[in-house]
C-alpha atoms as a PDB file:
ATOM      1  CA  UNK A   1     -35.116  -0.437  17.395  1.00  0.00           C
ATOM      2  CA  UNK A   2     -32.095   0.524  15.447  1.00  0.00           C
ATOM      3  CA  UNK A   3     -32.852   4.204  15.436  1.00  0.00           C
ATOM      4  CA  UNK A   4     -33.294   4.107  19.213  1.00  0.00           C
ATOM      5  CA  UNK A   5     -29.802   2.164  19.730  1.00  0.00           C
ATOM      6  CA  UNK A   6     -28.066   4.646  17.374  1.00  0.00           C
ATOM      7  CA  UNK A   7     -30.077   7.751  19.277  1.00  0.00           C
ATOM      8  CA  UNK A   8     -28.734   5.871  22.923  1.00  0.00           C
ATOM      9  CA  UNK A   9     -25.068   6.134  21.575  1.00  0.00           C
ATOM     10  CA  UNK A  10     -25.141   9.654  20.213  1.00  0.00           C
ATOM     11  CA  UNK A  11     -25.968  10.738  23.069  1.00  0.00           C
ATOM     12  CA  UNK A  12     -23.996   8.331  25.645  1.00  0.00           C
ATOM     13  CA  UNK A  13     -20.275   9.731  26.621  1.00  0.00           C
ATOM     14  CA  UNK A  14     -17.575   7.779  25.274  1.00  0.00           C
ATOM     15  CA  UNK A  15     -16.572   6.430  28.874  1.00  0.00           C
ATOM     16  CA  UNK A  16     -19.537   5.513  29.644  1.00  0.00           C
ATOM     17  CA  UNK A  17     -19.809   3.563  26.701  1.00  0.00           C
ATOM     18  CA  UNK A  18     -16.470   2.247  26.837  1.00  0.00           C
ATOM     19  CA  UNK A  19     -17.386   1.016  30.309  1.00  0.00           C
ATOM     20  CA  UNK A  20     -21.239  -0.492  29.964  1.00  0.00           C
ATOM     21  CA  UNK A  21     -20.759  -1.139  26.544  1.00  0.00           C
ATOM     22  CA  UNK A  22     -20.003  -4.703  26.750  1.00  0.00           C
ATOM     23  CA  UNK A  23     -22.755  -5.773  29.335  1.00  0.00           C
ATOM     24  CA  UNK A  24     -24.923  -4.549  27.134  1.00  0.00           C
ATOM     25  CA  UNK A  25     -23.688  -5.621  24.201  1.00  0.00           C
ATOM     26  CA  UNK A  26     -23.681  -9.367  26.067  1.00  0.00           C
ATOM     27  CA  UNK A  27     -27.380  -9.102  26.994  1.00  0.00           C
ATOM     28  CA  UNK A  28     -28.649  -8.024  23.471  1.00  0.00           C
ATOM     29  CA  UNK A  29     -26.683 -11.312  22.433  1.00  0.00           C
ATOM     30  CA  UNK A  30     -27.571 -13.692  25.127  1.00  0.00           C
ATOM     31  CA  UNK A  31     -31.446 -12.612  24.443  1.00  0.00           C
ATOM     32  CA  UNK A  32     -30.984 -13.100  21.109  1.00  0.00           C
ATOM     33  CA  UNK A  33     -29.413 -16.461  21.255  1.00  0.00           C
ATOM     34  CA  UNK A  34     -31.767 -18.125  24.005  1.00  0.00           C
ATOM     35  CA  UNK A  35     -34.980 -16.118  24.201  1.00  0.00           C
ATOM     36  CA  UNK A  36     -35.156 -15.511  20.189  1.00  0.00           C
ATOM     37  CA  UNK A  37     -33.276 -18.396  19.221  1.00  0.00           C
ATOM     38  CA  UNK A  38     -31.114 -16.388  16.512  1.00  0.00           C
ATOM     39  CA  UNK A  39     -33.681 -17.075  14.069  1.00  0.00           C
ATOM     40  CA  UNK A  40     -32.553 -14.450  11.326  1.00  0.00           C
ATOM     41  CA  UNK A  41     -28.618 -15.335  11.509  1.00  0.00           C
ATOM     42  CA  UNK A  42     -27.481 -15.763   8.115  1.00  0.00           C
ATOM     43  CA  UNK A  43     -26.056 -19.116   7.393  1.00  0.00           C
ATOM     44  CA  UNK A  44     -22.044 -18.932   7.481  1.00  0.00           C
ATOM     45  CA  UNK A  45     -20.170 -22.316   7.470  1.00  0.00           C
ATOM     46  CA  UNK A  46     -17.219 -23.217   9.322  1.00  0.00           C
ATOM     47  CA  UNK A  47     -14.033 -22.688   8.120  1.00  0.00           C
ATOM     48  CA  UNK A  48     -12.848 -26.197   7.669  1.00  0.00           C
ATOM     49  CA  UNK A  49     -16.515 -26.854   5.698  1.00  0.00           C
ATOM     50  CA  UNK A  50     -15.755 -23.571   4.093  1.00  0.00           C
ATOM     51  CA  UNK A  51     -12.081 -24.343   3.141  1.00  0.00           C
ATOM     52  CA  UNK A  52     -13.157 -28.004   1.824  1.00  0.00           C
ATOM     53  CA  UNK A  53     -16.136 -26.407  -0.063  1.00  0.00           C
ATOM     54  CA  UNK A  54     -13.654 -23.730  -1.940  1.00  0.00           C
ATOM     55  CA  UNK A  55     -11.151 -26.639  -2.455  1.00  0.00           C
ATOM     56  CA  UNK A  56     -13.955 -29.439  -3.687  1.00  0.00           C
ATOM     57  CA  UNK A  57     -15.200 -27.084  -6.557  1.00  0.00           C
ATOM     58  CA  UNK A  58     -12.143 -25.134  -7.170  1.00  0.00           C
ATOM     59  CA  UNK A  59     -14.089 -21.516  -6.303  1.00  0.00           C
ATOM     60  CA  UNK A  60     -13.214 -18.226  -6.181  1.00  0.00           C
ATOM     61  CA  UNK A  61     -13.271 -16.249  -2.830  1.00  0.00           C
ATOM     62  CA  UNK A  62     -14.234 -12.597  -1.584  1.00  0.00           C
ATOM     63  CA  UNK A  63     -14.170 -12.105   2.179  1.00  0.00           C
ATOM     64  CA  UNK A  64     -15.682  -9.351   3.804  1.00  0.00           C
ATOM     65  CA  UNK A  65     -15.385  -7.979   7.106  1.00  0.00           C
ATOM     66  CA  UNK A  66     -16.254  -5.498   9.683  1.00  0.00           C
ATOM     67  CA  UNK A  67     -13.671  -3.459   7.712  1.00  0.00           C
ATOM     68  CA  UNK A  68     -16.324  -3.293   4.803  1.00  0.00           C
ATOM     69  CA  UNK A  69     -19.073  -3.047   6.757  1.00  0.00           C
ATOM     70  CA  UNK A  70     -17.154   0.859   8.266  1.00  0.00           C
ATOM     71  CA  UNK A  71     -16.336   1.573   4.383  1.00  0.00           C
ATOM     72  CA  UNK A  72     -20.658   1.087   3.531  1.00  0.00           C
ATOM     73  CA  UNK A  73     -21.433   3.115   6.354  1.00  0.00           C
ATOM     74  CA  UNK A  74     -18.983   6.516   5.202  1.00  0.00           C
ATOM     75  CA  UNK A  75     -16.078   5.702   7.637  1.00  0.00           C
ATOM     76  CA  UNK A  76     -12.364   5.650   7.165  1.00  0.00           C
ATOM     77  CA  UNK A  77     -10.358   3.037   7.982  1.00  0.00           C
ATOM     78  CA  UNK A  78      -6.409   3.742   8.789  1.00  0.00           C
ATOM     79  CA  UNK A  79      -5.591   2.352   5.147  1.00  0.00           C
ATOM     80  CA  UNK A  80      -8.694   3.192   3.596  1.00  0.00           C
ATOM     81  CA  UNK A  81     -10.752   6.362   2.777  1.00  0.00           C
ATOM     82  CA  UNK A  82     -14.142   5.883   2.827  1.00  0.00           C
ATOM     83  CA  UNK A  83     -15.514   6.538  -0.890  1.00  0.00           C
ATOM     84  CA  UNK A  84     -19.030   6.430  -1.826  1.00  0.00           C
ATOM     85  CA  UNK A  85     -17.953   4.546  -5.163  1.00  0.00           C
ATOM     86  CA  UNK A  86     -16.388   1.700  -3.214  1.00  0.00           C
ATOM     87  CA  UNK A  87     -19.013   1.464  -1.126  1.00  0.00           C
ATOM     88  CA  UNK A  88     -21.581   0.896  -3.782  1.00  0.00           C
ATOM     89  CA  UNK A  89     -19.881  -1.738  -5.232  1.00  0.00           C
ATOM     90  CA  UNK A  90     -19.727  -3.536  -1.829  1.00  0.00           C
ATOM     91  CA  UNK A  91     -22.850  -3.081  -1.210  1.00  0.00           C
ATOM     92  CA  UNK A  92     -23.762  -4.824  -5.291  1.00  0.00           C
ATOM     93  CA  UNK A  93     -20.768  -7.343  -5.023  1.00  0.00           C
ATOM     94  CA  UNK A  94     -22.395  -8.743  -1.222  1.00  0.00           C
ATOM     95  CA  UNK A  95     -25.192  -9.398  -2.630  1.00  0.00           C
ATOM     96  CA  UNK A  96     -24.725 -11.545  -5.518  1.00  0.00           C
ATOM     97  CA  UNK A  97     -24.008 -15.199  -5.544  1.00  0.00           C
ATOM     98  CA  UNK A  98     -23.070 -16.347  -8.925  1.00  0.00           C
ATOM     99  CA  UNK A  99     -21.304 -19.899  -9.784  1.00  0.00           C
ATOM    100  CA  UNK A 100     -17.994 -20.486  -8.771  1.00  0.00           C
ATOM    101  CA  UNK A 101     -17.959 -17.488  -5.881  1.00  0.00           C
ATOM    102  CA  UNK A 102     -18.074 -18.086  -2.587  1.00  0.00           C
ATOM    103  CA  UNK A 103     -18.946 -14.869  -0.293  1.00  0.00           C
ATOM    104  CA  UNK A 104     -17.469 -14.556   2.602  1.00  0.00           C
ATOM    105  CA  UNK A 105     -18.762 -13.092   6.289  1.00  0.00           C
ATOM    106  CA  UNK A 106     -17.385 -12.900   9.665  1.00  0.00           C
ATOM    107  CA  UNK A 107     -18.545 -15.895  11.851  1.00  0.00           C
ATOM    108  CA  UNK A 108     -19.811 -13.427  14.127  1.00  0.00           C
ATOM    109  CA  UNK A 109     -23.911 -14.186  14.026  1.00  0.00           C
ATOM    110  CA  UNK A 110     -23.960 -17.054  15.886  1.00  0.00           C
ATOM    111  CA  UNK A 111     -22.424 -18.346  19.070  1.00  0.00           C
ATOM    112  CA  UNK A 112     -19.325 -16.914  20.586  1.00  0.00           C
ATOM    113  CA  UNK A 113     -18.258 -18.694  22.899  1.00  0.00           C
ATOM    114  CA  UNK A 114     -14.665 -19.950  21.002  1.00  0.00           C
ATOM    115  CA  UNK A 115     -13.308 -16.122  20.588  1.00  0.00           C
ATOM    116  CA  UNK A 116     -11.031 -14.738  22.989  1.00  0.00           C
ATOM    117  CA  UNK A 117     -11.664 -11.903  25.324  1.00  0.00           C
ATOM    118  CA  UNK A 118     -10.657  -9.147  23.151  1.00  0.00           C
ATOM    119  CA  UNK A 119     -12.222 -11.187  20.008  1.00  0.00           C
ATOM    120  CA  UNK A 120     -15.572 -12.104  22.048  1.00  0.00           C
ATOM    121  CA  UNK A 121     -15.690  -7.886  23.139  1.00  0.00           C
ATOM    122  CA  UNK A 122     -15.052  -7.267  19.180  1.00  0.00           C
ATOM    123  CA  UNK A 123     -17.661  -9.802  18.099  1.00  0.00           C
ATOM    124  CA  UNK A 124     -20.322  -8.239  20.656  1.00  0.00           C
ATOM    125  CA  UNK A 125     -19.761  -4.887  19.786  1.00  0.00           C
ATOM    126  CA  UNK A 126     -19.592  -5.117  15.979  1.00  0.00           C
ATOM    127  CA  UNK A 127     -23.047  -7.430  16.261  1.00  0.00           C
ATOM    128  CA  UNK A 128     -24.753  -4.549  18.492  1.00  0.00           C
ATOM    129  CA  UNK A 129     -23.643  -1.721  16.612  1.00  0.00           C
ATOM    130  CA  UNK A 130     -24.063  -3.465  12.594  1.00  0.00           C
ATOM    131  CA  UNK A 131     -26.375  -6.541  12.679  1.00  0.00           C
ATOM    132  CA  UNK A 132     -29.299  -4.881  11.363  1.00  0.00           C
ATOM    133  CA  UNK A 133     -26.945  -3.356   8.717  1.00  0.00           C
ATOM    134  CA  UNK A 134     -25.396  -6.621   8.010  1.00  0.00           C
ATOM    135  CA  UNK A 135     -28.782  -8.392   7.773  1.00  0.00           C
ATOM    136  CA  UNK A 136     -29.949  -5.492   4.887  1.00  0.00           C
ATOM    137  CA  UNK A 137     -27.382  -6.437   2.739  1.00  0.00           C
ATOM    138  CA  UNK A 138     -27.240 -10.209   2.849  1.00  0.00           C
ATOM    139  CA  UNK A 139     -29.676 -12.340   0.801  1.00  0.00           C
ATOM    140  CA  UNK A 140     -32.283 -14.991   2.798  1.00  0.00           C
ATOM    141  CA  UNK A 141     -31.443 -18.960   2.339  1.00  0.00           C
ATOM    142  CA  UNK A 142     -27.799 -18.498   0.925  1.00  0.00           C
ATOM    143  CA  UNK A 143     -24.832 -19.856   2.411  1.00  0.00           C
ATOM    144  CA  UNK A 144     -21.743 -18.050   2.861  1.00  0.00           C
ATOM    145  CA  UNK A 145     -18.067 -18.928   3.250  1.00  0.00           C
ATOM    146  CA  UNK A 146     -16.330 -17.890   7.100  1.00  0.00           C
ATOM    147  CA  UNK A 147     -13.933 -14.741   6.151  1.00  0.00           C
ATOM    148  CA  UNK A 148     -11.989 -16.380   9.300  1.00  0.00           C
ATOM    149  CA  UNK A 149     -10.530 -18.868   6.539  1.00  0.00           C
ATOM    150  CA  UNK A 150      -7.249 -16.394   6.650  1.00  0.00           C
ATOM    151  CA  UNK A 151      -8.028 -15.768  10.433  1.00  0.00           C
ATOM    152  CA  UNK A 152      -8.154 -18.961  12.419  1.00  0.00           C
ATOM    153  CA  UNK A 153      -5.574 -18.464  15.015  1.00  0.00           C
ATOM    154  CA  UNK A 154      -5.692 -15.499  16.953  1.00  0.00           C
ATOM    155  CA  UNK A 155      -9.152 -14.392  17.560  1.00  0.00           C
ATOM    156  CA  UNK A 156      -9.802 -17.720  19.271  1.00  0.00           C
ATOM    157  CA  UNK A 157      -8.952 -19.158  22.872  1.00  0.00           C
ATOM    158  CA  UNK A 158      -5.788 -21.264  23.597  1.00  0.00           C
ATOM    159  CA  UNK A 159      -7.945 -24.683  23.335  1.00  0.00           C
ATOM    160  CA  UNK A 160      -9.178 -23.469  20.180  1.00  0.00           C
ATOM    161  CA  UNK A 161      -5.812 -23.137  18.464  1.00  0.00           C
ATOM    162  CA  UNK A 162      -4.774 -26.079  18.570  1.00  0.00           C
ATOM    163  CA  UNK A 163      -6.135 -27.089  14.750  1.00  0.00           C
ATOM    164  CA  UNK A 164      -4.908 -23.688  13.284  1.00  0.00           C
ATOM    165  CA  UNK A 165      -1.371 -25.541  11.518  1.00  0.00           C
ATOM    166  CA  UNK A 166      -4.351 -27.987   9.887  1.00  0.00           C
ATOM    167  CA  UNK A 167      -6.319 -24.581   8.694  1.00  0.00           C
ATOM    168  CA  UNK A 168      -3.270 -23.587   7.461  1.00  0.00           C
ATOM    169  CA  UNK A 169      -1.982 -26.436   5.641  1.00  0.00           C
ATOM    170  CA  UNK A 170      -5.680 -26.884   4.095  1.00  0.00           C
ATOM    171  CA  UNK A 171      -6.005 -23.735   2.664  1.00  0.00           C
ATOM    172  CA  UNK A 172      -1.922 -23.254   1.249  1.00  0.00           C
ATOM    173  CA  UNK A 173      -2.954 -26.160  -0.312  1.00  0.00           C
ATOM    174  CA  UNK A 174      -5.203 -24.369  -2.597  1.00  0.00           C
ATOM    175  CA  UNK A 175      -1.791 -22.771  -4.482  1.00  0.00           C
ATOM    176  CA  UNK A 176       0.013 -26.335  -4.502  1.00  0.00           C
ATOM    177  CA  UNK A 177       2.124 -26.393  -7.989  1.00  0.00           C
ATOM    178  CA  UNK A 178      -0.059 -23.249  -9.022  1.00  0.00           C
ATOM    179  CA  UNK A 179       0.882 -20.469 -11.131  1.00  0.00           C
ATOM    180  CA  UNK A 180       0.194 -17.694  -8.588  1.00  0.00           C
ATOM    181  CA  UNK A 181      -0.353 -13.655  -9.336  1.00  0.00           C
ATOM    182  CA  UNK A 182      -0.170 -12.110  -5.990  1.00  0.00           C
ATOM    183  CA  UNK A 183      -1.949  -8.621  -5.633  1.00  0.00           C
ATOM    184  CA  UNK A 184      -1.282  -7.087  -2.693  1.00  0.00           C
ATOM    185  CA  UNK A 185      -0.365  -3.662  -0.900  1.00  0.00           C
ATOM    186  CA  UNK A 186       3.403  -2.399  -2.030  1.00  0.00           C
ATOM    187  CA  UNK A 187       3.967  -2.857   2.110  1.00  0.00           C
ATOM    188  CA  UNK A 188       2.331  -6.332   2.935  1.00  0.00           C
ATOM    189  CA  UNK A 189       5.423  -8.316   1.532  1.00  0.00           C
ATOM    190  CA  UNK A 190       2.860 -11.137   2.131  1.00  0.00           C
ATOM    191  CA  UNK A 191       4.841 -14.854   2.202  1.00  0.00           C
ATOM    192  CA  UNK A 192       8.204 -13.002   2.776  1.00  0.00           C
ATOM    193  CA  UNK A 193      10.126 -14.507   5.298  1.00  0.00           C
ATOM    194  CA  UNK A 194       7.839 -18.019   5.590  1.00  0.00           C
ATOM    195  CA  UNK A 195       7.366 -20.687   4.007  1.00  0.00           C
ATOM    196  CA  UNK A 196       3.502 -19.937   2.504  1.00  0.00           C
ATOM    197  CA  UNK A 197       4.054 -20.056  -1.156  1.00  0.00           C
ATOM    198  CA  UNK A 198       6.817 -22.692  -0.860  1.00  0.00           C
ATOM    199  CA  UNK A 199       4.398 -25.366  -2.816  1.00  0.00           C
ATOM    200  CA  UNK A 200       3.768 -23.135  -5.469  1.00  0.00           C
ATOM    201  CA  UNK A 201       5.290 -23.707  -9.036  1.00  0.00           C
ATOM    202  CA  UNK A 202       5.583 -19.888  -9.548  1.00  0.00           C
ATOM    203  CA  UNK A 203       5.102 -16.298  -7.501  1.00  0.00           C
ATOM    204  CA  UNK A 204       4.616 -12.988  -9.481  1.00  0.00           C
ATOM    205  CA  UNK A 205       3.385  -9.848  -7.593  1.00  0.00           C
ATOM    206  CA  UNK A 206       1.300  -6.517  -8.353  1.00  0.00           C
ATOM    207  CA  UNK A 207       1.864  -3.906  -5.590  1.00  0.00           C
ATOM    208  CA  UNK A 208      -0.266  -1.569  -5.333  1.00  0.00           C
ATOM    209  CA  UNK A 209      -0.020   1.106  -2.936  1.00  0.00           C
ATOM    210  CA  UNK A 210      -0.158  -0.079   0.618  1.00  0.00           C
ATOM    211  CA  UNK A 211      -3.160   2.846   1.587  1.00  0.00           C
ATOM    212  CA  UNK A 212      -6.177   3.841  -0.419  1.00  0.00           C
ATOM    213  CA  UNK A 213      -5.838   1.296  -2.774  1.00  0.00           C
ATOM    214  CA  UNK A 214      -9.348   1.830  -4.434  1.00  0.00           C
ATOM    215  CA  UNK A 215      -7.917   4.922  -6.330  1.00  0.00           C
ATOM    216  CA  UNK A 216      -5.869   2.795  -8.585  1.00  0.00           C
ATOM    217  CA  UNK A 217      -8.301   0.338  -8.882  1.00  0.00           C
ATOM    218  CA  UNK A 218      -8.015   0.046 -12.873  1.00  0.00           C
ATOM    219  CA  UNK A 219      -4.656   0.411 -13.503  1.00  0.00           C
ATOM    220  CA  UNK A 220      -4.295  -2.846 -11.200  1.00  0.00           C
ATOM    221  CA  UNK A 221      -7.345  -4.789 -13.079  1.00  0.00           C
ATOM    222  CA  UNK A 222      -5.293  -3.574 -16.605  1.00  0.00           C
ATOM    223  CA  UNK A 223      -1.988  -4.911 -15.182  1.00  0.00           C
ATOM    224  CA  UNK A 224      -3.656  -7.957 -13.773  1.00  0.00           C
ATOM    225  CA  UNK A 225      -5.492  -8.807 -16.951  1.00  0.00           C
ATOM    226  CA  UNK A 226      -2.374  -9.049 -19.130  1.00  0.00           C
ATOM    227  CA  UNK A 227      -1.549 -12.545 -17.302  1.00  0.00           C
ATOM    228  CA  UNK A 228      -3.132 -15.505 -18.414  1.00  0.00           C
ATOM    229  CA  UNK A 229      -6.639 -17.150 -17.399  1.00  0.00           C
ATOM    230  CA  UNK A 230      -4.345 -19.682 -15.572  1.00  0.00           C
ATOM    231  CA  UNK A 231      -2.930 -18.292 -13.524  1.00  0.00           C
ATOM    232  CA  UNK A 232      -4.541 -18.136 -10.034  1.00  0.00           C
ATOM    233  CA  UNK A 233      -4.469 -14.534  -8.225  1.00  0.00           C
ATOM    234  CA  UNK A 234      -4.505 -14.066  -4.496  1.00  0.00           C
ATOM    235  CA  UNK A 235      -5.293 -10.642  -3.042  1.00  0.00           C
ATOM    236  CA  UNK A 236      -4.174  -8.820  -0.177  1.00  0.00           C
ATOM    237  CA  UNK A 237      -5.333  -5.031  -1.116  1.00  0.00           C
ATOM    238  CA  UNK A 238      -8.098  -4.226   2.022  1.00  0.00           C
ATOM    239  CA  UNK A 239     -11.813  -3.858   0.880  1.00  0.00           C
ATOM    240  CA  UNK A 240     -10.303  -2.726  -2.880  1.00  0.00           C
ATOM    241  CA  UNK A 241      -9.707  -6.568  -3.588  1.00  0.00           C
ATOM    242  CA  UNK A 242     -13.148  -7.611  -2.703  1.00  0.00           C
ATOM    243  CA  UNK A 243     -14.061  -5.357  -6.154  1.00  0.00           C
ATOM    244  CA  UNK A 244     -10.683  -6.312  -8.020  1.00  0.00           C
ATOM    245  CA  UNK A 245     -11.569 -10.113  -7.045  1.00  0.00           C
ATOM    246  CA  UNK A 246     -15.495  -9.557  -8.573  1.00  0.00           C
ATOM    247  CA  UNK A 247     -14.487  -7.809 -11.530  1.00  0.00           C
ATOM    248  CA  UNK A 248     -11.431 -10.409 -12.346  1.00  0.00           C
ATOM    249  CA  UNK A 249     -13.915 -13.191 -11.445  1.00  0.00           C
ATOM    250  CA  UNK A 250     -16.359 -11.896 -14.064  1.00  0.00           C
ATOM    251  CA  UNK A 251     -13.219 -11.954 -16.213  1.00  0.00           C
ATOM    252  CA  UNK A 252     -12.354 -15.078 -16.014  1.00  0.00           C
ATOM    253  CA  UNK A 253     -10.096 -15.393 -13.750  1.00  0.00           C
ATOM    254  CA  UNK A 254     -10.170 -17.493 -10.618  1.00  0.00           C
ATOM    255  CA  UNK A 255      -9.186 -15.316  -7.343  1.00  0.00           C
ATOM    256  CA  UNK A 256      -8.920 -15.797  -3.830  1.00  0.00           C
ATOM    257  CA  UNK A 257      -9.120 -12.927  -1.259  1.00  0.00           C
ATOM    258  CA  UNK A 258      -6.331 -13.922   1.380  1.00  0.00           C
ATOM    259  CA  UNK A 259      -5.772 -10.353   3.525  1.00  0.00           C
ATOM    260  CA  UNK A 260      -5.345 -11.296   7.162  1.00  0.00           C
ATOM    261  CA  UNK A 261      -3.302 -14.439   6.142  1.00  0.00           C
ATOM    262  CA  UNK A 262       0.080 -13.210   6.107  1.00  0.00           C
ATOM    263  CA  UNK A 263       0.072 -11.765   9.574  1.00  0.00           C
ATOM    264  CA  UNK A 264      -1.970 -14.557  11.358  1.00  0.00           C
ATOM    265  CA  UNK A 265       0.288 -17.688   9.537  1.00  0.00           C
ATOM    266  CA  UNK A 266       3.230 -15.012  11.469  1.00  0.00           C
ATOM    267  CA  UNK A 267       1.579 -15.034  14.634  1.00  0.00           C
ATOM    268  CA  UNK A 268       1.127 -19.102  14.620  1.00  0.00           C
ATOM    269  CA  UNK A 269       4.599 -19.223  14.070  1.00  0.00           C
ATOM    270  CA  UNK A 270       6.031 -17.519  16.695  1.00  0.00           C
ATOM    271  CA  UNK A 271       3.222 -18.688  19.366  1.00  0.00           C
ATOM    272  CA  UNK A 272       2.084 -15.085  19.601  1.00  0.00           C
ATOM    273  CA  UNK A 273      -1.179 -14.194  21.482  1.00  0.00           C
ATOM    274  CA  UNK A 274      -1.310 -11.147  19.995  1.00  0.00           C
ATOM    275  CA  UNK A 275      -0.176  -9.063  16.703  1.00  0.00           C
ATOM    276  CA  UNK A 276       3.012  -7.688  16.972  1.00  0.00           C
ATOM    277  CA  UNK A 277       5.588  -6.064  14.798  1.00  0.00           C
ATOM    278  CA  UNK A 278       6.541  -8.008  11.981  1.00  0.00           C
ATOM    279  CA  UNK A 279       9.720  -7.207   9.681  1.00  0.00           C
ATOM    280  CA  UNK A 280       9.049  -5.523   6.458  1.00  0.00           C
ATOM    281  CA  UNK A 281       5.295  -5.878   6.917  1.00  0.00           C
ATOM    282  CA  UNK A 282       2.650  -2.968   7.091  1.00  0.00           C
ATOM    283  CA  UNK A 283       0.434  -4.025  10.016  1.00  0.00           C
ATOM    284  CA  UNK A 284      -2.704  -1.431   9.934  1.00  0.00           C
ATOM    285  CA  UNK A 285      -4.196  -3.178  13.182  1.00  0.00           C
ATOM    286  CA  UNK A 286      -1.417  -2.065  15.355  1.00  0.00           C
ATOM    287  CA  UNK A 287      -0.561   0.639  13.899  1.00  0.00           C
ATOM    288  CA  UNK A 288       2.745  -0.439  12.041  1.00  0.00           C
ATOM    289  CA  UNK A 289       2.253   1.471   8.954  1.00  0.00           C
ATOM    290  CA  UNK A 290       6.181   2.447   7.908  1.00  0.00           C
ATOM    291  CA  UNK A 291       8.095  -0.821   8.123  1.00  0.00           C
ATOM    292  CA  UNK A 292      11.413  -0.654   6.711  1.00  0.00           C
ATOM    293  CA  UNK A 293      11.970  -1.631   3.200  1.00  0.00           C
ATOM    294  CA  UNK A 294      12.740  -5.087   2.094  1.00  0.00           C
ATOM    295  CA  UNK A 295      15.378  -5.850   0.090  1.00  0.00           C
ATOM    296  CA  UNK A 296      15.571  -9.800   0.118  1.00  0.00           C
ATOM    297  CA  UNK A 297      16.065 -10.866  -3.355  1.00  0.00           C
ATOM    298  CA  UNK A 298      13.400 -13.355  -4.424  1.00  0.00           C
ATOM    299  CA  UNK A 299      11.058 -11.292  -2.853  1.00  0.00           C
ATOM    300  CA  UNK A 300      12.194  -8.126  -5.248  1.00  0.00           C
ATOM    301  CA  UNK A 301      12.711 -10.370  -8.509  1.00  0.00           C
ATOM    302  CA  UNK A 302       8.974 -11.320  -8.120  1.00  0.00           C
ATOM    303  CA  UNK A 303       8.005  -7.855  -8.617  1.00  0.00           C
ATOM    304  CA  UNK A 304       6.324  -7.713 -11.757  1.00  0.00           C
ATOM    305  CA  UNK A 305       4.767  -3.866 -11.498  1.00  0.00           C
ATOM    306  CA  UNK A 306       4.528  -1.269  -8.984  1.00  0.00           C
ATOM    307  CA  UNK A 307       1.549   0.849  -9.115  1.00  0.00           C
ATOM    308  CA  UNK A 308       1.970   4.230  -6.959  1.00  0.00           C
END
């Protein structure tokens, strides 16, 4: 079935894919919801069970997303060459389940019917194109964390919005009076300008660069290592930080994988329906790859090491 699906789209022009696409993506979803009862979705939890699971026992988190799921199938992203090396470890890291790691997925396996229009046509898409895929890689009976822990505003309708400041709140509370090591992008500037690291008892970052991250992969882990077991580090570095995360897990270290966060705690803020251009911030989802520099003070004083 898979091969015939992938034969169908070879060989379908891109308008009239662009234009059928979605009925059929919607059929393939509604049959597998009501005639096959979604039997073989993988279990993902909410992300308030999720949030009060990581918070309860004090794991660490790796989130993936569809932006994985392009890198293990050989295709760029806009930040991120595809690299069979980072792919493999993906495709190891998804797959294990040790104690005190929760993996994360998209909640995108079950119903839909809380996304937005341009989420829901996402979500159908991504689930008729990758499920199989997804399912290959993903182990039978475990449970997995919701990577929309750092996404729970704008993919969802207006009614559904209305507990995002609680989803925020929950999971900044993670970092209350913490020691934090941020990792992210030299770009991202995550926290600047809002109050998101506010309750924290200290803020030191690691930029490293804001595309193709994976390349410097080691010189980050050696920089990152030289800071305490303490300390708790928070990553923002695309699908490099889902390796960075497992390898400073296995270290020691506890980490939390908070990409997405930034921009979406943004968008609450200024009642935004959708992404736009934030100030200082690289925004790969738009397209808002050069923002101009930042100079605000605490933000450069926190600057521990620049990797280039």
């Amino acid at each position: 079935m898979r091969t015939i699906i992938q034969k169908i789209r070879e060989h379908t022009p891109n308008r009239v894919r662009w234009t059928l696409g979605p009925y059929v993506a919607y059929i393939a979803y509604w049959f597998r919801m009501h005639v096959l009862g979604n039997k073989d979705a993988p279990k993902v939890l909410s992300v308030n069970d999720t949030l009060d699971l990581i918070i309860k026992n004090n794991l660490s988190v790796i989130r993936y997303g569809d932006g994985e799921m392009s890198i293990m199938q050989g295709t760029d992203l806009g930040f991120q060459k595809a690299d069979p090396a980072l792919a493999r470890r993906l495709k190891e890291i998804i797959g294990q389940n040790p104690k005190g790691l929760l993996v994360c997925l998209p909640d995108l396996f079950g119903k839909l019917e809380n996304l937005a229009w341009f989420a829901l046509r996402f979500a159908l898409h991504h689930q008729l194109r990758y499920r199989h895929e997804w399912l290959a890689l993903l182990s039978s009976g475990q449970v997995y964390g919701n990577t929309f822990m750092t996404r729970p505003y704008l993919a969802y309708k207006a009614s559904q919005r209305e507990n995002s400041g609680e989803v925020f709140r929950k999971l900044f509370s993670i970092w209350r009076g913490q020691q934090v090591v941020l990792i992210e992008g030299s770009k991202s500037r995550v926290g600047v300008g809002n109050d998101m690291f506010k309750n924290t008892a200290s803020v030191s970052r690691i930029l490293g660069p804001a595309e193709n991250a994976y390349a410097k992969l080691s010189e980050i882990f050696n920089e990152a290592s030289k800071f305490s077991r303490d300390k708790l580090m928070l990553l923002a570095l695309g699908p490099a930080a889902k390796v960075l995360g497992y390898d400073l897990f296995r270290a020691g270290y506890r980490v939390i994988d908070v990409g997405h966060l930034d921009m979406e705690y943004e968008m609450y803020l200024r009642n935004e329906a959708i992404q736009t251009k934030l100030k200082y911030k690289y925004l790969n989802e738009i397209n808002e790859r050069n923002p101009e520099e930042c100079t605000d003070p605490e933000y450069l004083s926190q600057i521990i090491v620049n990797i280039q």
